[in-house]
Protein backbone atom coordinates (compact mmCIF):
# COMPACT_ATOMS: atom_id res chain seq x y z
CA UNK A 1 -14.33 -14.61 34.36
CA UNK A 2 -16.08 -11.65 33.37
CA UNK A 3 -13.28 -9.90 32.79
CA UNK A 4 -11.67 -12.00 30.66
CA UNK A 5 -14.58 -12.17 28.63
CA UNK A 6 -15.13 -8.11 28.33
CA UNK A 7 -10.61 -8.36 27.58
CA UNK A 8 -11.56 -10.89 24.33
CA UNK A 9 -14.70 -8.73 23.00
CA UNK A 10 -12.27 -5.73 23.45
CA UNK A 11 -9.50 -7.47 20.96
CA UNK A 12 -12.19 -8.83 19.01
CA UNK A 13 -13.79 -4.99 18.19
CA UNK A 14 -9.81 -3.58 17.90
CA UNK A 15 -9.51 -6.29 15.24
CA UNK A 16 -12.58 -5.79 13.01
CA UNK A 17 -11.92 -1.87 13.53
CA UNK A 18 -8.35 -2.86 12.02
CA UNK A 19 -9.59 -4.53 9.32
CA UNK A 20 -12.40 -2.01 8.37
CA UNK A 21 -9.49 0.81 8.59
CA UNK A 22 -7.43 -1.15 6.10
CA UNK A 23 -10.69 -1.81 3.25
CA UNK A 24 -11.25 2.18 3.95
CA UNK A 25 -7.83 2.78 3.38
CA UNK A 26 -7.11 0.35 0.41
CA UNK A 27 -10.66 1.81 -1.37
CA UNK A 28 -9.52 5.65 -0.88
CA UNK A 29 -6.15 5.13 -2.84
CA UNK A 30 -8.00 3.37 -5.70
CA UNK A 31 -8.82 6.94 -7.02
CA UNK A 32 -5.02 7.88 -7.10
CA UNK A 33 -2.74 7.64 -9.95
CA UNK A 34 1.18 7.88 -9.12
CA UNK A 35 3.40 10.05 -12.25
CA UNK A 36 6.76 9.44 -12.27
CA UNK A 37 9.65 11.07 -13.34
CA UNK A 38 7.68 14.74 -13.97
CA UNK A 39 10.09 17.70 -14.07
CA UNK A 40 9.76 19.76 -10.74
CA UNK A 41 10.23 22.99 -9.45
CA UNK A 42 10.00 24.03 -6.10
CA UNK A 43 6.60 25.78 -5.16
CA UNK A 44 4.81 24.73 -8.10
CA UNK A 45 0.66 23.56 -8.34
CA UNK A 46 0.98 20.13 -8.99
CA UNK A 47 -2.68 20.04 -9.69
CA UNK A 48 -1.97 22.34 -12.61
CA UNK A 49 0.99 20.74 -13.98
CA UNK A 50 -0.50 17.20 -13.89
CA UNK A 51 -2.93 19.59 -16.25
CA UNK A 52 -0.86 20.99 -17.99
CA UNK A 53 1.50 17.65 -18.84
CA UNK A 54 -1.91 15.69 -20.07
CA UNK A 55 -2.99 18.77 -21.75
CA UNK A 56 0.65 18.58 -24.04
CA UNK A 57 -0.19 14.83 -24.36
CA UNK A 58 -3.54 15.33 -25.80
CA UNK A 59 -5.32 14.08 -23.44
CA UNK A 60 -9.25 14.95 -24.46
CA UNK A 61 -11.32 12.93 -21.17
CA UNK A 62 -12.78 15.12 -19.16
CA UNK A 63 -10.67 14.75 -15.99
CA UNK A 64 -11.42 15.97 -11.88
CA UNK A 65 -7.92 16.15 -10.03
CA UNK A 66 -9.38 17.10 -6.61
CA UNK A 67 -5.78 17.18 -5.68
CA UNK A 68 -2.07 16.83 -6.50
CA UNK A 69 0.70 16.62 -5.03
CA UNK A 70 4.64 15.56 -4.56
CA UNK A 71 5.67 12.16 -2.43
CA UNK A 72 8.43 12.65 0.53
CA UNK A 73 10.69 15.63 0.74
CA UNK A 74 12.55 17.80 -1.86
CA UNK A 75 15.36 16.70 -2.92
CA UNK A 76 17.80 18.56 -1.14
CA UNK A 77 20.74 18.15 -3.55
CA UNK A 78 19.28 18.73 -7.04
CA UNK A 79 22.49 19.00 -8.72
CA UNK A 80 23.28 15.22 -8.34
CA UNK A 81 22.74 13.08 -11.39
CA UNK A 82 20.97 10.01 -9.77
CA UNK A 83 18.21 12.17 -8.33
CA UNK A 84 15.08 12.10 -9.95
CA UNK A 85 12.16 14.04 -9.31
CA UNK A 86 9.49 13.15 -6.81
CA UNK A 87 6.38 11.26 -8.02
CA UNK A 88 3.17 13.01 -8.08
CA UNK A 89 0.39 11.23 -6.53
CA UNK A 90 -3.13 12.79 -8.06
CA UNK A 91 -6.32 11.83 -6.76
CA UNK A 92 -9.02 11.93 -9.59
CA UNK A 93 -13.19 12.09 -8.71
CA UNK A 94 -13.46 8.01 -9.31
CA UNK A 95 -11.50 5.32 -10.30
CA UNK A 96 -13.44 4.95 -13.71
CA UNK A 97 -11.17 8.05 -14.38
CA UNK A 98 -8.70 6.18 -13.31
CA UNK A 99 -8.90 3.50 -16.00
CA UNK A 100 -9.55 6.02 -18.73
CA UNK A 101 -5.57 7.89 -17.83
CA UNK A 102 -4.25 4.44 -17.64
CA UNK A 103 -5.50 3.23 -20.52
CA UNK A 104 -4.15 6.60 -22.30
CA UNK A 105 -1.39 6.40 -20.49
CA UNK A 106 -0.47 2.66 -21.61
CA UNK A 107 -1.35 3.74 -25.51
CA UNK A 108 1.35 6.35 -25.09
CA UNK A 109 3.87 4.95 -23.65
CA UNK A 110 6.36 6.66 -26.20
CA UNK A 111 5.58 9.82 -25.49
CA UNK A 112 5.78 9.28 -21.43
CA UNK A 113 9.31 8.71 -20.87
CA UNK A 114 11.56 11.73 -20.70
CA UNK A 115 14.66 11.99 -23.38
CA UNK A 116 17.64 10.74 -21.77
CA UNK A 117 15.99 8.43 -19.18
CA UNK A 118 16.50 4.83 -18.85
CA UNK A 119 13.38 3.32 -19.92
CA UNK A 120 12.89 -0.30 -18.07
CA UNK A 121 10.88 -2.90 -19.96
């Protein structure tokens, strides 16, 4: 009997663990913003291009990218016409940054979606 009840405290602790892993998890990516469809070239600072793109936009906010960079693996055949380029993920200092580029980025919506790409609605 003992055993059985050291086996249930056991899945009990693996399944609050779980659960705190997830809120830790969920709470971390709430400082991330995701850019699609960003020109890229191979070996570039995504930190500074993320810059560098929001800097051509006019972007004024004061704005901490502790980092940047590219989801999954590079394209390996860039001369094919369906590939796009990787989304940048770019995790700011807090996610009232967060809502300050969205909210930019929703007011601009014009000037975010590269000539010649379908734009969805």
């Amino acid at each position: 009997m003992l055993i059985k009840s050291v086996v249930m405290q056991h899945t009990n602790d693996i399944k609050m663990l779980r659960e705190d892993c997830t809120d830790i998890k969920t709470s971390s990516m709430s400082y991330n913003v995701l850019l699609h469809r960003v020109p890229e070239k191979e070996g570039e600072n995504c930190t500074d291009k993320v810059k560098g793109l929001l800097q051509n936009l006019k972007y004024s906010q004061p704005l901490n990218i502790e980092r940047a960079h590219h989801l999954g693996p590079l394209h390996t055949k860039p001369n094919r016409k369906d590939t796009h380029p990787r989304p940048i993920v770019a995790r700011l200092a807090g996610p009232s940054q967060v809502d300050q580029l969205l909210k930019f980025g929703s007011e601009h919506k014009d000037k975010l979606v590269p000539t010649g790409s379908p734009r969805k609605s």
